[in-house]
Protein backbone atom coordinates (compact mmCIF):
# COMPACT_ATOMS: atom_id res chain seq x y z
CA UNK A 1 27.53 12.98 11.42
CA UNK A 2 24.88 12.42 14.05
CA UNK A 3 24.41 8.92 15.17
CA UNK A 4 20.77 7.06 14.41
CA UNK A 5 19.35 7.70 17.74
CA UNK A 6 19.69 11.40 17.39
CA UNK A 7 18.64 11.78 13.84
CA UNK A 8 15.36 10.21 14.88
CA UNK A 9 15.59 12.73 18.07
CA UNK A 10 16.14 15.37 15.72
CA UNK A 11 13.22 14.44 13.90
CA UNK A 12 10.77 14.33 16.76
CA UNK A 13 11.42 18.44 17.23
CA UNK A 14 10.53 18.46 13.46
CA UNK A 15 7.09 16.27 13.92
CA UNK A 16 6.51 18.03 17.45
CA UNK A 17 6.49 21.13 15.72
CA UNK A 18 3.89 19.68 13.26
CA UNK A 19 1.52 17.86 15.96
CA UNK A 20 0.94 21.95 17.54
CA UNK A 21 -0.22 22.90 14.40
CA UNK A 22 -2.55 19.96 14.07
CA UNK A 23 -3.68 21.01 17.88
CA UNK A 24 -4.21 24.59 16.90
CA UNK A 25 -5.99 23.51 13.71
CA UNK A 26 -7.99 21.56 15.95
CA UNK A 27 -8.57 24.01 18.60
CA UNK A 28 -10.05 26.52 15.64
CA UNK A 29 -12.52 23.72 14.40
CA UNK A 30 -13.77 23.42 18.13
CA UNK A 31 -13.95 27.47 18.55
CA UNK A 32 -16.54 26.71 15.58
CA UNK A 33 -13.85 28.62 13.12
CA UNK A 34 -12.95 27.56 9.64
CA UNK A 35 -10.01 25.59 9.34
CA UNK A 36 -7.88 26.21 6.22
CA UNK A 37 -8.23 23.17 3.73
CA UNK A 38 -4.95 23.84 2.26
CA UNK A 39 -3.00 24.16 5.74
CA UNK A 40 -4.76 20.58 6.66
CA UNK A 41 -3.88 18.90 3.70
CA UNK A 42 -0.52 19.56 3.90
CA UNK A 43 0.12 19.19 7.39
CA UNK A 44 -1.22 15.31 6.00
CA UNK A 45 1.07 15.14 3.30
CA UNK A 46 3.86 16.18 5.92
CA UNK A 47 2.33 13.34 8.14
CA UNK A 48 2.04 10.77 5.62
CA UNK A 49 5.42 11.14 3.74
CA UNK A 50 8.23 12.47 6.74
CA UNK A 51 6.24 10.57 9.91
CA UNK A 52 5.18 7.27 8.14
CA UNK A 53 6.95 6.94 5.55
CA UNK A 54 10.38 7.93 6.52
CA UNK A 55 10.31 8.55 10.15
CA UNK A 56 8.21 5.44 11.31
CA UNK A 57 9.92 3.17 8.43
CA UNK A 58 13.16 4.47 10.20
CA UNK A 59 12.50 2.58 13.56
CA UNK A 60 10.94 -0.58 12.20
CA UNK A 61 12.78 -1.76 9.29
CA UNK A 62 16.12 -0.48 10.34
CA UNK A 63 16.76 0.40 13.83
CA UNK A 64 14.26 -2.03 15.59
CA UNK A 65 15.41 -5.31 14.07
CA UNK A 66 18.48 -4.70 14.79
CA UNK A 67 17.83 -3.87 18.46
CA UNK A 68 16.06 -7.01 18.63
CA UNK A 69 19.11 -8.38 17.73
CA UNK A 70 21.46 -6.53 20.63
CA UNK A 71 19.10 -8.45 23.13
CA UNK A 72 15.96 -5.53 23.52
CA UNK A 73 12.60 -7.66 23.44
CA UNK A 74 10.31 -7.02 20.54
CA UNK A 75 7.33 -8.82 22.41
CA UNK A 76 6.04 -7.92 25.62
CA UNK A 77 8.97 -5.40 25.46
CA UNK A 78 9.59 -2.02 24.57
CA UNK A 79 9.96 -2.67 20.94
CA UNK A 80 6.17 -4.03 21.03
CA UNK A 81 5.11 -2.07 22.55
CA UNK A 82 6.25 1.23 19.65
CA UNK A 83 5.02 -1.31 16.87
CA UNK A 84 1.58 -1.40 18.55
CA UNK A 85 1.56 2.73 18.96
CA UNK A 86 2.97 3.08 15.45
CA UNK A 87 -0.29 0.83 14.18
CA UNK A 88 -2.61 3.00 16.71
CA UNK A 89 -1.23 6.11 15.25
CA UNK A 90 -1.38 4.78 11.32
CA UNK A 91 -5.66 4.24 12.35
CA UNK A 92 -5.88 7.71 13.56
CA UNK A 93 -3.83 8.89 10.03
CA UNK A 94 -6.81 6.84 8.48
CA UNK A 95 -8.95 8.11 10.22
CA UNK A 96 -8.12 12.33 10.08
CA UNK A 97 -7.17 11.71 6.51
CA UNK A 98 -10.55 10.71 5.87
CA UNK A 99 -12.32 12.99 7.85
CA UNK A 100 -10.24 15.95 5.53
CA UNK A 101 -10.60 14.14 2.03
CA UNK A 102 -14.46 15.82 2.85
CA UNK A 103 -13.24 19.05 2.50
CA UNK A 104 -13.78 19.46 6.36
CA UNK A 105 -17.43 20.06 6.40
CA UNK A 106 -18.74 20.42 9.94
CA UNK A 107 -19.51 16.86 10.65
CA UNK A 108 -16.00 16.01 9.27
CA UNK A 109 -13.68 18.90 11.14
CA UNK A 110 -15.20 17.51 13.86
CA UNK A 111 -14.10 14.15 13.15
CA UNK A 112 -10.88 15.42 12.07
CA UNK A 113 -10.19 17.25 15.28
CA UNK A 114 -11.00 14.57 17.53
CA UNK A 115 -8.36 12.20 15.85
CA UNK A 116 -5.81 14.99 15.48
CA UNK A 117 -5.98 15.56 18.85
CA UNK A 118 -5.84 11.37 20.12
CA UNK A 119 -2.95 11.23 16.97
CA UNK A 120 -1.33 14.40 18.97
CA UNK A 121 -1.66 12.92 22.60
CA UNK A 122 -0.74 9.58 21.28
CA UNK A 123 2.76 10.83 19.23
CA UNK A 124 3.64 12.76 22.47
CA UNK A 125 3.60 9.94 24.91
CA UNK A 126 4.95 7.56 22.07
CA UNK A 127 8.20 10.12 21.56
CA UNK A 128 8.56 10.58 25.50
CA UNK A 129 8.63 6.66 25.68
CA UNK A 130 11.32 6.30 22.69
CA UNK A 131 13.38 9.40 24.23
CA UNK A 132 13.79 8.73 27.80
CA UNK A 133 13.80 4.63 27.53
CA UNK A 134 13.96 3.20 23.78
CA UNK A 135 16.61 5.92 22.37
CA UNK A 136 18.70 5.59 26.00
CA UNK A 137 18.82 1.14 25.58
CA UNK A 138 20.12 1.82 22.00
CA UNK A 139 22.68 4.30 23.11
CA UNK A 140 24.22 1.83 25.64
CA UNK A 141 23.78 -1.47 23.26
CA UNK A 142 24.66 0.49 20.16
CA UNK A 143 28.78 1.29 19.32
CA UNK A 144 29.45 4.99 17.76
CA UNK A 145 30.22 2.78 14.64
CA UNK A 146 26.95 1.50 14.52
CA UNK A 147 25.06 4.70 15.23
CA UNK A 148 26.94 6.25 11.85
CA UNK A 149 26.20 3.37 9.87
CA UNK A 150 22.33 2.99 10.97
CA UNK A 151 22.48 7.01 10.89
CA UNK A 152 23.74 6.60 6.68
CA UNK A 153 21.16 3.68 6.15
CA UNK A 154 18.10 6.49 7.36
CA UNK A 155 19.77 8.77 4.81
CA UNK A 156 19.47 5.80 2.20
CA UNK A 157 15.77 5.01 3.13
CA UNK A 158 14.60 8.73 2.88
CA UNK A 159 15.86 8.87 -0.80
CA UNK A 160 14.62 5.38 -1.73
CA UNK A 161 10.88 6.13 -0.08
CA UNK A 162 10.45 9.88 -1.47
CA UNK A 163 13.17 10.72 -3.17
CA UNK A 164 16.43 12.87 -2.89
CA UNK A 165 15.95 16.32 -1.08
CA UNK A 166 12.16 15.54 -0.38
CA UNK A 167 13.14 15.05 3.73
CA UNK A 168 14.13 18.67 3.92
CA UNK A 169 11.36 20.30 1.82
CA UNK A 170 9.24 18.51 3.92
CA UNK A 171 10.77 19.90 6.79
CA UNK A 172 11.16 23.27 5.01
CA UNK A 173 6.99 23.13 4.39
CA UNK A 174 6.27 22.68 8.09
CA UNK A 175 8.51 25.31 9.44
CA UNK A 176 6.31 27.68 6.73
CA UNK A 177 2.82 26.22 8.03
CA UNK A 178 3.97 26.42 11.48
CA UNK A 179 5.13 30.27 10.68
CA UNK A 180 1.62 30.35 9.34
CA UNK A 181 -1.84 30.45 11.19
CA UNK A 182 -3.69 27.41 11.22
């Protein structure tokens, strides 16, 4: 069983994988092309439910307490410092969510591209960040033990937040949109 940090690893490819196909969405909308309404709104049911609900819920109510915990700050540290991107990136859900619940009329794919593409830039730098420093402080404070037990608590939160087997359809739905033009 893969330990916590790289089940959360693991699920960046997943949400990487989504975040292009909100940038080519995005790129059509600026090329003045119609963006499929369907494609959108479930690349936003992929975001709400496997980013913020499971992913996101993940990292603050399991991993990053107890981080906090093994000595990594939460304020004015690198814990604070994901909490404040994770609250930047749940505005620019807000805000693309309702740019699309207007059926992406001009004005709104407009509005909708600009915060998919801030959501976008903001997610990569926020994963780089977590990867290369967060993910590598929790590997060294962290025992294997740990890592499998945080690792079966994620596994536990996914079915509690949207139900048993929703994680991989959700997964399983981006891989098709991603197959799929935008």
């Amino acid at each position: 069983m893969p330990g916590a940090t790289e089940v959360l690893r693991q699920e960046h490819q997943t949400i990487k994988g989504a975040l292009g196909y909100a940038e080519r969405i995005a790129a059509k909308i600026d090329h003045g092309e119609e963006a499929s309404c369907d494609g959108v709104a479930r690349l936003m049911e992929f975001i709400h439910l496997f980013v913020e609900r499971c992913h996101h819920s993940k990292e603050e109510q399991i991993l990053f307490p107890l981080l906090e915990k093994k000595g990594i700050p939460a304020e004015g540290g690198p814990l604070g410092v994901m909490l404040l991107e994770h609250d930047r990136a749940r505005g620019l859900i807000e805000e693309m969510s309702a740019a699309a619940g207007n059926g992406l009329a001009p004005v709104s794919a407009k509005r909708w591209m600009q915060a998919a593409w801030d959501y976008s830039d903001l997610m990569h730098d926020h994963f780089y960040k977590e990867e290369e420093m967060l993910f590598k402080m929790a590997d060294r404070v962290l025992s294997q033990e740990e890592q499998t037990a945080i690792a079966g608590a994620f596994n536990l939160l996914d079915s509690e937040k949207i139900g048993p087997g929703k994680h991989e359809q959700l997964q399983m739905m981006m891989e098709e949109l991603i197959g799929q033009s935008a």
